[in-house]
N, C-alpha and C. Protein backbone atom coordinates (compact mmCIF):
# COMPACT_ATOMS: atom_id res chain seq x y z
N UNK A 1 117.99 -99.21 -80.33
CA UNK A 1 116.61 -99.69 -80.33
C UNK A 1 116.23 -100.13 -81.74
N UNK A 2 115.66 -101.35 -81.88
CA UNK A 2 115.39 -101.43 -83.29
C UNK A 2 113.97 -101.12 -83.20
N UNK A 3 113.60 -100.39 -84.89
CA UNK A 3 112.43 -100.01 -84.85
C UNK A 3 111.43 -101.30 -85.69
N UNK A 4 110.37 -100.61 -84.76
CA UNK A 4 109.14 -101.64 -85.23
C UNK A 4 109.38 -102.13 -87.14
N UNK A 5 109.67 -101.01 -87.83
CA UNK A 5 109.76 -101.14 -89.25
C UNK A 5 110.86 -102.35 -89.46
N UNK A 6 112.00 -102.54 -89.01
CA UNK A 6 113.04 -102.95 -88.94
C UNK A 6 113.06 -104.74 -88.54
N UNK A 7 111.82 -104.72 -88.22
CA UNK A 7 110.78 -106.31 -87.54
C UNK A 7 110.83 -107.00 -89.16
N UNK A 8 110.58 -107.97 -89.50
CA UNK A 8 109.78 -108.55 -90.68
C UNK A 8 109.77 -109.87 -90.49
N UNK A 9 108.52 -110.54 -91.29
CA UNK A 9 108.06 -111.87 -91.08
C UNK A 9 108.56 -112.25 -92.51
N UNK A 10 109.29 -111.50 -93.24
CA UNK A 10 110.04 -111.97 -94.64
C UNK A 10 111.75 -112.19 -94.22
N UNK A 11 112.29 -112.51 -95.33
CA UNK A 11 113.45 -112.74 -95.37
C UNK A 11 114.48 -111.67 -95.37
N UNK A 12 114.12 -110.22 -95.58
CA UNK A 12 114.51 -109.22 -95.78
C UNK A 12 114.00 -108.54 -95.58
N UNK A 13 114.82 -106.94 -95.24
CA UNK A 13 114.11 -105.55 -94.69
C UNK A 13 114.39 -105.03 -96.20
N UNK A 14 113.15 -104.33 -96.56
CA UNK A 14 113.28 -103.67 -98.09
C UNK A 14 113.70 -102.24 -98.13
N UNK A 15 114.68 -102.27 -99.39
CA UNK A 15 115.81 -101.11 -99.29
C UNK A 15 116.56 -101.01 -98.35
N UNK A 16 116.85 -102.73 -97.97
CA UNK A 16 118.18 -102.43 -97.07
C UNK A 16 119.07 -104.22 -97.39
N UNK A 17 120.05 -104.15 -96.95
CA UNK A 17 121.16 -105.06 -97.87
C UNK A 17 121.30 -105.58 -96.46
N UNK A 18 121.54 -106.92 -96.28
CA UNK A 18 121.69 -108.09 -95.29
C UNK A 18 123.66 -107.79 -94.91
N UNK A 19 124.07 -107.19 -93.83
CA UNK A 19 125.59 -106.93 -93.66
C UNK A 19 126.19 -108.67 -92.99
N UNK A 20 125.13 -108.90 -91.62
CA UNK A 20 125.32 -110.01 -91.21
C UNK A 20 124.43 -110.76 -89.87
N UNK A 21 124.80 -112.06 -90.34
CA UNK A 21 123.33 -113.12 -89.71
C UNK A 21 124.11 -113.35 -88.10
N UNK A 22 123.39 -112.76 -87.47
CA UNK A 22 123.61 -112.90 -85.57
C UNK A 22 123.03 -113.87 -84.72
N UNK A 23 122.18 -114.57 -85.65
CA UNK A 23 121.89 -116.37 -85.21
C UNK A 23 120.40 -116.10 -84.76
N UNK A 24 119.93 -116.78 -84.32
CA UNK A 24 117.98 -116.74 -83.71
C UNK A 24 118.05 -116.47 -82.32
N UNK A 25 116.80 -115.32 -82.56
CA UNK A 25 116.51 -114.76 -81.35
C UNK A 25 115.31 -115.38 -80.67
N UNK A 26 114.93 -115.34 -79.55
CA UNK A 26 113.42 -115.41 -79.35
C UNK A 26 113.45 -114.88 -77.92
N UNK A 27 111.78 -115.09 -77.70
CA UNK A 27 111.43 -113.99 -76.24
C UNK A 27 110.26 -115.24 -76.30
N UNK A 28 110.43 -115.64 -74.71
CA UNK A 28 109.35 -116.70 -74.15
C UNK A 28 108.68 -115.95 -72.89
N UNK A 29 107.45 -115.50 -73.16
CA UNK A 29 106.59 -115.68 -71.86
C UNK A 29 105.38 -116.63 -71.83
N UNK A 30 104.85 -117.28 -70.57
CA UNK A 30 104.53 -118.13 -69.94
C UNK A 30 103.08 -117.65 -69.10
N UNK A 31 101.78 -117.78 -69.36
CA UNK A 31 101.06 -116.58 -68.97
C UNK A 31 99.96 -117.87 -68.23
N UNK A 32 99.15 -117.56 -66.98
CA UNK A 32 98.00 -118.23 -66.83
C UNK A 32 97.12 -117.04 -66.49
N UNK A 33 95.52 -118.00 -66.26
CA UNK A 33 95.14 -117.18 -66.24
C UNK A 33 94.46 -117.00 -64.89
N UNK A 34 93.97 -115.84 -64.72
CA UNK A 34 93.38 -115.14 -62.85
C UNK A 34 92.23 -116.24 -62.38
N UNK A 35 91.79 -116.53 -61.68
CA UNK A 35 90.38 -117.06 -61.15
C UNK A 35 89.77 -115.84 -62.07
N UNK A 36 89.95 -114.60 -61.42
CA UNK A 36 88.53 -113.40 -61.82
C UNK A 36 88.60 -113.51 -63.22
N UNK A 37 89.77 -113.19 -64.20
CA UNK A 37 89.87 -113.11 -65.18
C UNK A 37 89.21 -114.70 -66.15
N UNK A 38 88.77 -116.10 -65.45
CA UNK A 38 88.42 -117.34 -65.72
C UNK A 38 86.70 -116.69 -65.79
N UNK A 39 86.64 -116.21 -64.43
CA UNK A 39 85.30 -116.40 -64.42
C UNK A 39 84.46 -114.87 -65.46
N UNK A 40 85.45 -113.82 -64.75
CA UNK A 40 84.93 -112.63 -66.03
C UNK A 40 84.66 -113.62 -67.64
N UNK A 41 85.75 -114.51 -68.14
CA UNK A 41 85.77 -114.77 -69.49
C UNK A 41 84.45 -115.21 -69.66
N UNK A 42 84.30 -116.55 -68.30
CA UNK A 42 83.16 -116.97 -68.73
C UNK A 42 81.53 -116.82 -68.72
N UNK A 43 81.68 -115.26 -68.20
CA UNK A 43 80.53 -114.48 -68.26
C UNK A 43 80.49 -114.29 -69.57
N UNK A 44 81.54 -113.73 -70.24
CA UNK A 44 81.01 -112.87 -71.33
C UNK A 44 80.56 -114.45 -72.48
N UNK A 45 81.41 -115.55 -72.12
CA UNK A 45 81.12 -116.54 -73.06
C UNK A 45 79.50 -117.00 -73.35
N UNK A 46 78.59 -116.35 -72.05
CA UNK A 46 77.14 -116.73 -72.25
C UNK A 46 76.43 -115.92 -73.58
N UNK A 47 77.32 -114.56 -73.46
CA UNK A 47 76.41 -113.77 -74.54
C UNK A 47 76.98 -113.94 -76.21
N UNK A 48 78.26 -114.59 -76.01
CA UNK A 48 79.06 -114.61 -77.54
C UNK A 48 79.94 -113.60 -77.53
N UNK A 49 80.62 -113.17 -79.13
CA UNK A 49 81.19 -112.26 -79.43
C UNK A 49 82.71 -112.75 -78.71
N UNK A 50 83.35 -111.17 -79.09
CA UNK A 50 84.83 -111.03 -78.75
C UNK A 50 84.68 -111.51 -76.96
N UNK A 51 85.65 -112.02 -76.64
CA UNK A 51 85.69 -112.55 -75.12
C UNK A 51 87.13 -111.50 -74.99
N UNK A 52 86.94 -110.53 -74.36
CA UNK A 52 87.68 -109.21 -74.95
C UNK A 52 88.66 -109.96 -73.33
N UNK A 53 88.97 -110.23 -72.08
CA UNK A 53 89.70 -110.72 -71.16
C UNK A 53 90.53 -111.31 -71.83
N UNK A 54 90.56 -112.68 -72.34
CA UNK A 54 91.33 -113.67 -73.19
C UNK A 54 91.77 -112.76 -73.83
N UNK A 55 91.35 -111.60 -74.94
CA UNK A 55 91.69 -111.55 -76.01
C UNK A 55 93.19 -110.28 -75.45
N UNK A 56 92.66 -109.40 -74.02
CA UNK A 56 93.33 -108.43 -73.70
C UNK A 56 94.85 -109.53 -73.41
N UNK A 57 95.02 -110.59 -72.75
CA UNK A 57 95.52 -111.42 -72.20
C UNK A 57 96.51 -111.77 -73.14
N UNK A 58 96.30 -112.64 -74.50
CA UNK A 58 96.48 -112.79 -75.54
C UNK A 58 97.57 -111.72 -76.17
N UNK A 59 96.85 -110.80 -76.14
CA UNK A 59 97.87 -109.41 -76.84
C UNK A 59 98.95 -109.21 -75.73
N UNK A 60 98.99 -109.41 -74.52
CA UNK A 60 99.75 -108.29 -73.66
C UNK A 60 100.86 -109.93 -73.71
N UNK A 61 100.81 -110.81 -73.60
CA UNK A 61 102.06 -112.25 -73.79
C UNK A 61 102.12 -111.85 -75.10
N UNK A 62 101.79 -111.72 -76.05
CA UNK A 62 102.50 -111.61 -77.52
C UNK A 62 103.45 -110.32 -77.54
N UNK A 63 103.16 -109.27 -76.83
CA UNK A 63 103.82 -107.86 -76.60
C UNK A 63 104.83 -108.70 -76.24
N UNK A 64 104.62 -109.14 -74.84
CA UNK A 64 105.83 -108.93 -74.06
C UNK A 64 106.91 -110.10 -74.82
N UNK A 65 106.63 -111.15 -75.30
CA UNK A 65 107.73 -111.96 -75.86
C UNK A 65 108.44 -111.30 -77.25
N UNK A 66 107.46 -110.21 -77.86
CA UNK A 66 108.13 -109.80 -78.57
C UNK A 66 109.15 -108.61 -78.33
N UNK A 67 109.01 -107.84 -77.23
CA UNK A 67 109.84 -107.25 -76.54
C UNK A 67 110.91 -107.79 -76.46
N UNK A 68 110.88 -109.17 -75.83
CA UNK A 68 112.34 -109.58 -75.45
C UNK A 68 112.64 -110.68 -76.19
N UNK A 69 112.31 -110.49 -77.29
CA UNK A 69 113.02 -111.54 -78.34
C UNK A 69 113.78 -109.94 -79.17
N UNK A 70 113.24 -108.63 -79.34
CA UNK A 70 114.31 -107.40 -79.83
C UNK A 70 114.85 -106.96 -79.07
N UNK A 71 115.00 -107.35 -77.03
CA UNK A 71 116.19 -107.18 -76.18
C UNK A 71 117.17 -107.65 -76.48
N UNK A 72 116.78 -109.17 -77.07
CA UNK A 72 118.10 -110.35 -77.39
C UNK A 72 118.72 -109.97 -78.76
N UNK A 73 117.76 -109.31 -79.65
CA UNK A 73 118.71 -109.17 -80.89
C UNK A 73 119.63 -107.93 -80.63
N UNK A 74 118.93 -106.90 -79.57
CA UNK A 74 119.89 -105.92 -79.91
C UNK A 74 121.10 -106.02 -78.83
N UNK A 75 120.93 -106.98 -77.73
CA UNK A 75 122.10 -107.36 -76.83
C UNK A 75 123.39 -107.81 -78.00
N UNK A 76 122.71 -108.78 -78.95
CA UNK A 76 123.63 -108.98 -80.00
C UNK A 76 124.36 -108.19 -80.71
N UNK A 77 123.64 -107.40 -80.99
CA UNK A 77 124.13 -105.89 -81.89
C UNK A 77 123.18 -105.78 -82.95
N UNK A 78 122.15 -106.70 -82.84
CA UNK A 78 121.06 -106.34 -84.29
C UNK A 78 120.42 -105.13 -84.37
N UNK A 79 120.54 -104.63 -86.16
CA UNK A 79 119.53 -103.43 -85.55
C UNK A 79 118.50 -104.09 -86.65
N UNK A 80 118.15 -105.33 -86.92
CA UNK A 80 117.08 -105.58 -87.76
C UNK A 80 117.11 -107.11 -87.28
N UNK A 81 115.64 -107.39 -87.77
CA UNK A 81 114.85 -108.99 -87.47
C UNK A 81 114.08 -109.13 -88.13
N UNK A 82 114.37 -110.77 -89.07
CA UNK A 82 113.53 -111.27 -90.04
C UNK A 82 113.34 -112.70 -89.46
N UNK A 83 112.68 -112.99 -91.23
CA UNK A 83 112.10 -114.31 -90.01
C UNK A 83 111.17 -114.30 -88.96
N UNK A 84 110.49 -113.12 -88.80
CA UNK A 84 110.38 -112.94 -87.33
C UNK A 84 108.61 -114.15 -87.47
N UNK A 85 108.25 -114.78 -86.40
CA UNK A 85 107.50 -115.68 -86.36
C UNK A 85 106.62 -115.61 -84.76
N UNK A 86 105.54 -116.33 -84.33
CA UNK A 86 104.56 -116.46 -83.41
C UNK A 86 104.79 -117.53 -83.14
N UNK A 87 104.46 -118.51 -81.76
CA UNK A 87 103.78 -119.85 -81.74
C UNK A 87 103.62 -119.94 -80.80
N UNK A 88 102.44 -120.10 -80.00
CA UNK A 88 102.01 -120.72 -78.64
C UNK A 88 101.71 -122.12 -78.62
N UNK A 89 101.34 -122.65 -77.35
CA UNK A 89 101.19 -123.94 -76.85
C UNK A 89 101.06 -123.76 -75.77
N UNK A 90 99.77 -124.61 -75.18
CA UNK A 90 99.08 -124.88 -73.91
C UNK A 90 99.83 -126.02 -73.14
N UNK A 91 100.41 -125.23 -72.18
CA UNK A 91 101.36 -126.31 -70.99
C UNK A 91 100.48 -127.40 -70.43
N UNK A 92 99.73 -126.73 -70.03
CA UNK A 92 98.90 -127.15 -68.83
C UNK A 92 97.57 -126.36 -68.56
N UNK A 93 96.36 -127.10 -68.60
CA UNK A 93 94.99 -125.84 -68.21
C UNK A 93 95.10 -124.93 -68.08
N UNK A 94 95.18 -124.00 -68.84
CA UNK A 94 94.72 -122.43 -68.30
C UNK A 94 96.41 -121.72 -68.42
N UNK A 95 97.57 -123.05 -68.58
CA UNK A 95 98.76 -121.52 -68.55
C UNK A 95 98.93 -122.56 -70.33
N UNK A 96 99.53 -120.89 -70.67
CA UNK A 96 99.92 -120.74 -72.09
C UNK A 96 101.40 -120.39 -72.03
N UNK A 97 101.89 -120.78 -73.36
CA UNK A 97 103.60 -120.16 -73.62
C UNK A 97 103.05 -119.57 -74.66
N UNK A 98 104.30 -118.70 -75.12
CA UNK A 98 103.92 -117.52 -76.09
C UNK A 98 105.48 -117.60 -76.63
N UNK A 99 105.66 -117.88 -78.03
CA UNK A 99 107.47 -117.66 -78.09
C UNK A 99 107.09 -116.97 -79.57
N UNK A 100 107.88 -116.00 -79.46
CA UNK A 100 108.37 -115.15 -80.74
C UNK A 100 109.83 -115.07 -81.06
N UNK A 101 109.97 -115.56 -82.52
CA UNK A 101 111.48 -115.51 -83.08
C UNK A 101 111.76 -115.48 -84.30
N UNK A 102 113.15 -114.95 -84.18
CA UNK A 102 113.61 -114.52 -85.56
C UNK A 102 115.08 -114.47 -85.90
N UNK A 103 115.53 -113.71 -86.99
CA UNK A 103 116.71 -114.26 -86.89
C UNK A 103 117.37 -112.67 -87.34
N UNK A 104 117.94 -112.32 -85.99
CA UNK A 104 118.97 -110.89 -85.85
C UNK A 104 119.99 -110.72 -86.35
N UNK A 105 120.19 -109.57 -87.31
CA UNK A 105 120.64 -109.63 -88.59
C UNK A 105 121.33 -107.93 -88.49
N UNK A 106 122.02 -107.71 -88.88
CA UNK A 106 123.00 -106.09 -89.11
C UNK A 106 122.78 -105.95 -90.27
N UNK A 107 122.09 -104.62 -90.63
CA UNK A 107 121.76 -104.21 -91.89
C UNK A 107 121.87 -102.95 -92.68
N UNK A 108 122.39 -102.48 -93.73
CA UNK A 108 122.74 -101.61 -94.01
C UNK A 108 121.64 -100.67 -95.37
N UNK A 109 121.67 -99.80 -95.63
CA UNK A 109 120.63 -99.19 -96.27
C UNK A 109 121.30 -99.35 -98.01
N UNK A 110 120.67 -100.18 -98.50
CA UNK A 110 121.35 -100.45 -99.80
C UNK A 110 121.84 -99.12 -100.79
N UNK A 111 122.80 -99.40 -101.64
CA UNK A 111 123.15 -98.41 -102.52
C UNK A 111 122.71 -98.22 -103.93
């Protein structure tokens, strides 16, 4: 299991030495959204503030692609991921992609 610490959006895990590069990982989910969950949003959009549906929505596709972008590194044998990055894009009305990636890496605790 690689641990959350073991994640980085840098080039390196600190206090630990790069052994070897296992190529780019990523995890794609693909999310739309409910009728209820459309129309809940656009209740709350009358009063302002956090539109907490979207936002629950939002978090739970960023989870899950990042889940399985550290299935794919550790199918590889990674026990570390740098590089690691976000990017969505709207397919089509209402469905979203969500891709997280990085680049799975074997790492050793420097000397």
């Amino acid at each position: 299991m690689i641990e959350r610490h073991m994640v980085s959006t840098t080039l390196d895990i600190p206090s630990y030495r790069m052994e070897h590069s296992l190529g780019i990982v990523r995890g794609i989910v693909v999310r739309s959204r409910s009728i209820v969950g459309s129309i809940g949003a656009s209740l709350q959009t009358i009063f302002g503030g956090n539109i907490t549906l979207y936002t629950a929505l939002c978090e739970r596709a960023r989870r899950d692609a990042y889940e399985r972008m550290v299935a794919e590194a550790e199918a590889l044998g990674a026990n570390a991921i740098v590089g690691m990055r976000y990017d969505a894009t709207e397919i089509a009305r209402g469905i979203s992609e969500v891709l997280c990636y990085g680049t799975a890496v074997r790492v050793k605790p420097a000397s």
